[in-house]
Protein backbone atom coordinates (compact mmCIF):
# COMPACT_ATOMS: atom_id res chain seq x y z
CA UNK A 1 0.00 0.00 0.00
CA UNK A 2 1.37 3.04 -0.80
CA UNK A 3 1.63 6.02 1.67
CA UNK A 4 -1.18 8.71 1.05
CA UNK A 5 0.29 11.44 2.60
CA UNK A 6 3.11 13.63 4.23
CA UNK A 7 6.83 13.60 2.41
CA UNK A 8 6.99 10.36 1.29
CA UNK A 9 3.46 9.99 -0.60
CA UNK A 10 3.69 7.40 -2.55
CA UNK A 11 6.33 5.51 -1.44
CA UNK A 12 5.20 1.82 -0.26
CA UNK A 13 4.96 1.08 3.43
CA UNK A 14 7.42 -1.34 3.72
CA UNK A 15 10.01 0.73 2.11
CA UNK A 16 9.71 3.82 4.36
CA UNK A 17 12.56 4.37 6.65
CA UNK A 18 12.94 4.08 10.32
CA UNK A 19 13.39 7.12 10.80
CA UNK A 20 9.82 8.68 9.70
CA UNK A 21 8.01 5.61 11.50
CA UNK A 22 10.12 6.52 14.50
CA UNK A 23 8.41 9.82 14.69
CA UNK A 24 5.05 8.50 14.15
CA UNK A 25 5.50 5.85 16.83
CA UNK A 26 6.73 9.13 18.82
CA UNK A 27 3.56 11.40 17.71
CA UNK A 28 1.11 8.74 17.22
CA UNK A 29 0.18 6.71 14.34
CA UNK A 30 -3.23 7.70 12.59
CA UNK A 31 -6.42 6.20 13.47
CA UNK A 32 -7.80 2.92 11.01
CA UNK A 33 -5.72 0.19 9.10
CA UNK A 34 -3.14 2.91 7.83
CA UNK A 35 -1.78 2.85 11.76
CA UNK A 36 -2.01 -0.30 12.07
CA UNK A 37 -0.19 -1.15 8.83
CA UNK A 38 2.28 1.74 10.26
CA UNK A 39 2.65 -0.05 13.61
CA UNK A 40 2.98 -3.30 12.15
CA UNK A 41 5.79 -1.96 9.48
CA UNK A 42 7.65 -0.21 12.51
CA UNK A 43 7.73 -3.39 14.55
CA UNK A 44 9.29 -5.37 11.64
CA UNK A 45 12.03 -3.08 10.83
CA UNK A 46 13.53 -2.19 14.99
CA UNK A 47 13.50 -6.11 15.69
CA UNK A 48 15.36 -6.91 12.57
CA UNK A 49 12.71 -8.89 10.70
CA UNK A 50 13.05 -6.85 7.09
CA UNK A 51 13.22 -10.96 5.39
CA UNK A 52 9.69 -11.16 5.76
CA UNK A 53 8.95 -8.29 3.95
CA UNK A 54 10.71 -9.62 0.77
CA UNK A 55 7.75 -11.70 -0.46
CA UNK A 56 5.80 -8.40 -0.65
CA UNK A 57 8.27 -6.69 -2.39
CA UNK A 58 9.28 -9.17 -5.01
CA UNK A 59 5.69 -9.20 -5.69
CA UNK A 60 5.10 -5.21 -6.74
């Protein structure tokens, strides 16, 4: 899913950096399945788990 907003619109989810989901997990992600998505991303990426992102993106 791509992101709909903010500076990187457009990108996919799984290939935002830590950095911007650090400062949503710091502000608060939004409300619905885009924060959960968010949260979910964010968890993958600080414990290390990227691999099981790379089904999704050998799919796009």
């Amino acid at each position: 899913m791509p992101m709909p907003f903010g500076k990187y619109k457009g990108t996919t989810l799984c290939n935002l950096p830590v950095s911007y989901l650090e400062w949503f997990a710091k502000e608060g992600f939004p409300p619905g399945k885009l924060g959960m998505l968010l949260g979910t991303i964010y968890e993958i990426k600080i414990n290390g788990l990227d691999y099981l992102l790379e089904p999704l993106k050998k799919k796009r």
